[in-house]
N, C-alpha and C. Protein backbone atom coordinates (compact mmCIF):
# COMPACT_ATOMS: atom_id res chain seq x y z
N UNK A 1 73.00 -58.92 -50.51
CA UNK A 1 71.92 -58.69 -49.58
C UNK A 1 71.56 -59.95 -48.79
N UNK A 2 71.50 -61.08 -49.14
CA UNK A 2 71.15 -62.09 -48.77
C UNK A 2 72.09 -62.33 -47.52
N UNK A 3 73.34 -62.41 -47.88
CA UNK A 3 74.22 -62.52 -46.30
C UNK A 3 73.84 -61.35 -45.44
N UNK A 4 73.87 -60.48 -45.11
CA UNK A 4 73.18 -59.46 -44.76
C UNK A 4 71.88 -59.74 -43.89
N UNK A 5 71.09 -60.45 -44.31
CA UNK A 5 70.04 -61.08 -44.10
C UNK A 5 69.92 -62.55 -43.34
N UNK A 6 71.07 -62.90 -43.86
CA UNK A 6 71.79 -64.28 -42.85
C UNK A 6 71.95 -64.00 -41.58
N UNK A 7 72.53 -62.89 -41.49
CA UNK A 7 73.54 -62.29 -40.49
C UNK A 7 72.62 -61.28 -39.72
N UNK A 8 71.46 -60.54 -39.81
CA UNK A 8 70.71 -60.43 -39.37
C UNK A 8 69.72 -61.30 -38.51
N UNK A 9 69.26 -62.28 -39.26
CA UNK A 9 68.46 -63.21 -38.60
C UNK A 9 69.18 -64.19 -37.22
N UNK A 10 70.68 -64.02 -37.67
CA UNK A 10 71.51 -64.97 -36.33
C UNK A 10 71.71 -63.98 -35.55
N UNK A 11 71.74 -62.70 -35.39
CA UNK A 11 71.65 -61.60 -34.40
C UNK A 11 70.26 -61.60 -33.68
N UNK A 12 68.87 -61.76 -34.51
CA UNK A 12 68.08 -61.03 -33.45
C UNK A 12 67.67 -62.97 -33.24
N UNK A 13 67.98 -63.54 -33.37
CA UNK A 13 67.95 -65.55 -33.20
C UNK A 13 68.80 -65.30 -31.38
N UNK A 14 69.81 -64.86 -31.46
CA UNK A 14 70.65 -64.71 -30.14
C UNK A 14 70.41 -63.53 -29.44
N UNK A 15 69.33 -62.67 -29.47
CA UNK A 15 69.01 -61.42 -28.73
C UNK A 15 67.86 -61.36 -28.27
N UNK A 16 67.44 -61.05 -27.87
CA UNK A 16 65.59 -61.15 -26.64
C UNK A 16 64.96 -60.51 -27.79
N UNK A 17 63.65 -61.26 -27.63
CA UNK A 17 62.46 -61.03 -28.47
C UNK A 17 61.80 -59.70 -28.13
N UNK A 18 61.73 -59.27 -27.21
CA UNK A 18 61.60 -57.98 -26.71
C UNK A 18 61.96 -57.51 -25.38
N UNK A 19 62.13 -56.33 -25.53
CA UNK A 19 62.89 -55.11 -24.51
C UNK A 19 61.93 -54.04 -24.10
N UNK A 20 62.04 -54.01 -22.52
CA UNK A 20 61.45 -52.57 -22.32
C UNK A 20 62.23 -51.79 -21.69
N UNK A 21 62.10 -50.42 -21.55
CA UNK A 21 62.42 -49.80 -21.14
C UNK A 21 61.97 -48.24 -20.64
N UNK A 22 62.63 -47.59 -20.13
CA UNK A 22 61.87 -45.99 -20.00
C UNK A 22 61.68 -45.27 -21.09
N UNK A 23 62.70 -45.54 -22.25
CA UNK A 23 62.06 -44.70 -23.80
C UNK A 23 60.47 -45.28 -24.11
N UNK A 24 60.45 -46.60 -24.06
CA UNK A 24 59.05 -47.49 -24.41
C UNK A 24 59.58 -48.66 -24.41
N UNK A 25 59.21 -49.73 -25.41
CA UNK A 25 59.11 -51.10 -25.41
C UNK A 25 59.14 -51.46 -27.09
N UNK A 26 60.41 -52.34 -27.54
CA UNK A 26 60.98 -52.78 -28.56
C UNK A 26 59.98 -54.18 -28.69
N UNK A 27 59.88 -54.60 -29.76
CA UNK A 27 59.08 -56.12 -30.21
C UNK A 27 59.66 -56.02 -31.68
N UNK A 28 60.32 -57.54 -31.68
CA UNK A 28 61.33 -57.83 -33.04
C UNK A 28 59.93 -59.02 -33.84
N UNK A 29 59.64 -58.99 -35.03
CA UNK A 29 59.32 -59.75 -35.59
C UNK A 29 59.64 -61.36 -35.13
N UNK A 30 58.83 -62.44 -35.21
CA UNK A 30 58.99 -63.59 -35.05
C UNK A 30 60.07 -64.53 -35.34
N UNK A 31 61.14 -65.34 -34.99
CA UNK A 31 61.89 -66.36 -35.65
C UNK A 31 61.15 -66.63 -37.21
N UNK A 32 60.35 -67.37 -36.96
CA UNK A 32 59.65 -67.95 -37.91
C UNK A 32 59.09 -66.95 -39.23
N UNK A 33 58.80 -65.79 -38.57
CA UNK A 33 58.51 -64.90 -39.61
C UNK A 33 59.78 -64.40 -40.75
N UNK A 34 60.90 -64.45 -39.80
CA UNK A 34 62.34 -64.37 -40.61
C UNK A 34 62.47 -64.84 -41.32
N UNK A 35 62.32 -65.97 -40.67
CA UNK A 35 62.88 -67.72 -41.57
C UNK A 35 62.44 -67.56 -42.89
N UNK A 36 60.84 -67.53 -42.62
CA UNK A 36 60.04 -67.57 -43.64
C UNK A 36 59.90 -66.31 -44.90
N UNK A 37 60.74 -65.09 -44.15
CA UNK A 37 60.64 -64.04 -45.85
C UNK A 37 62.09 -64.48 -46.09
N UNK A 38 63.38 -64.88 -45.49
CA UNK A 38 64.56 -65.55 -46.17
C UNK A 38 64.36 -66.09 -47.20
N UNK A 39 63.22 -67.33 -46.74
CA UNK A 39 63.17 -68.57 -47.94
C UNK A 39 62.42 -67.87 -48.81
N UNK A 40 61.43 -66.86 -48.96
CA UNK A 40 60.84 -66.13 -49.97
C UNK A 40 61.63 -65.40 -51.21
N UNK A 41 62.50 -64.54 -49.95
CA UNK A 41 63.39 -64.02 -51.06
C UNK A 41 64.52 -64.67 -51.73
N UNK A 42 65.47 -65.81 -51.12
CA UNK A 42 65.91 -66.77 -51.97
C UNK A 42 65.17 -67.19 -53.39
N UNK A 43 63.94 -67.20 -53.00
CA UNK A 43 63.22 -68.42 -54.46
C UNK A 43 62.81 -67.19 -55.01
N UNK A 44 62.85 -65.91 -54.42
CA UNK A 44 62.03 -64.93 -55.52
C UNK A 44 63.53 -64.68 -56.28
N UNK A 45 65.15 -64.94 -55.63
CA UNK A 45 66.81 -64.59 -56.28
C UNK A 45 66.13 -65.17 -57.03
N UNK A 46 66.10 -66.70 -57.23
CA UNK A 46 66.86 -67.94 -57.83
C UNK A 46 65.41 -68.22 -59.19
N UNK A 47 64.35 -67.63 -58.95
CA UNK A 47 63.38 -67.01 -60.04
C UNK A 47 64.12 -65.98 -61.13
N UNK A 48 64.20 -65.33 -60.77
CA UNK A 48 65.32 -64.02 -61.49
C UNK A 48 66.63 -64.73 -62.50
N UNK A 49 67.10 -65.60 -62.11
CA UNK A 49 67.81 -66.25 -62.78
C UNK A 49 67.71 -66.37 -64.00
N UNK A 50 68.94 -65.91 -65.03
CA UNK A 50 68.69 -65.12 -66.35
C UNK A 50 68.97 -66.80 -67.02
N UNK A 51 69.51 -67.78 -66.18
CA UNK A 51 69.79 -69.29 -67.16
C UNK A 51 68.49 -70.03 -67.24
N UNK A 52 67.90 -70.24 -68.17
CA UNK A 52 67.39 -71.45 -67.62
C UNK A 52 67.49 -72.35 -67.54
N UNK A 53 66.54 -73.16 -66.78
CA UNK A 53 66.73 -74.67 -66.11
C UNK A 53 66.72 -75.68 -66.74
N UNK A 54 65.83 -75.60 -67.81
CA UNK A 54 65.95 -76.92 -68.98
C UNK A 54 65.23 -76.58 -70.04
N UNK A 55 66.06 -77.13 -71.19
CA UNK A 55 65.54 -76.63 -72.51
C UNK A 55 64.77 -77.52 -73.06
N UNK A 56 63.78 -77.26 -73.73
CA UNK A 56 63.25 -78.85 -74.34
C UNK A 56 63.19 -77.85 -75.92
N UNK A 57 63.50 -79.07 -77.11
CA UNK A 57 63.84 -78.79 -77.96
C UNK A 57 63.59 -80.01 -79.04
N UNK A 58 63.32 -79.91 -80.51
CA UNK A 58 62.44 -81.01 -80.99
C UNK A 58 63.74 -81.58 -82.07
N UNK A 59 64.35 -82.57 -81.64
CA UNK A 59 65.03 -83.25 -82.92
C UNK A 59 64.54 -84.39 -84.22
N UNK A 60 65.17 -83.74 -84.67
CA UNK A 60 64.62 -84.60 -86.46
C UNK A 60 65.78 -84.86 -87.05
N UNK A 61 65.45 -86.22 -87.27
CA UNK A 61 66.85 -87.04 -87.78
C UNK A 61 66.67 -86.85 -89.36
N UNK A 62 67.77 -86.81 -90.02
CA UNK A 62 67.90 -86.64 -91.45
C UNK A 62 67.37 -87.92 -92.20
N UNK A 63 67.02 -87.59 -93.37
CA UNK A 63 66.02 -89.23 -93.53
C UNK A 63 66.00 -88.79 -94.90
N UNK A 64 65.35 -89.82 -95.97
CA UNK A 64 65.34 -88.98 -97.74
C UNK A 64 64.13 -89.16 -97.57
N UNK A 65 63.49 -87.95 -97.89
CA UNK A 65 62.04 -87.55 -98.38
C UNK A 65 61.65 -88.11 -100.01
């Protein structure tokens, strides 16, 4: 989905922000508004991420009690 979404945003990036015509009049969402649910949904992928990022974990060295 994400390329998809790449590839969307460089289509309406190179196509007029809006169109009129005799059916009515087209208006595409903002550059910036794109940009900005891309980077949303990236960090909402890379959230989802079943690894995690760092483990913290408590070591205890062997010693005589």
């Amino acid at each position: 989905m994400p390329e998809s979404l790449e590839n969307q945003i460089h289509e309406n990036a190179t196509g007029p922000a809006k169109v009129t015509g005799d059916a009515g009049s087209i208006e595409q969402h903002s550059l910036k508004d794109q940009i900005e649910a891309d980077k949303y949904l990236a960090s909402k992928a890379s959230a989802r991420s079943k690894r995690p990022g760092i483990r913290l974990g408590k070591i205890i060295p062997p010693g005589a009690t």
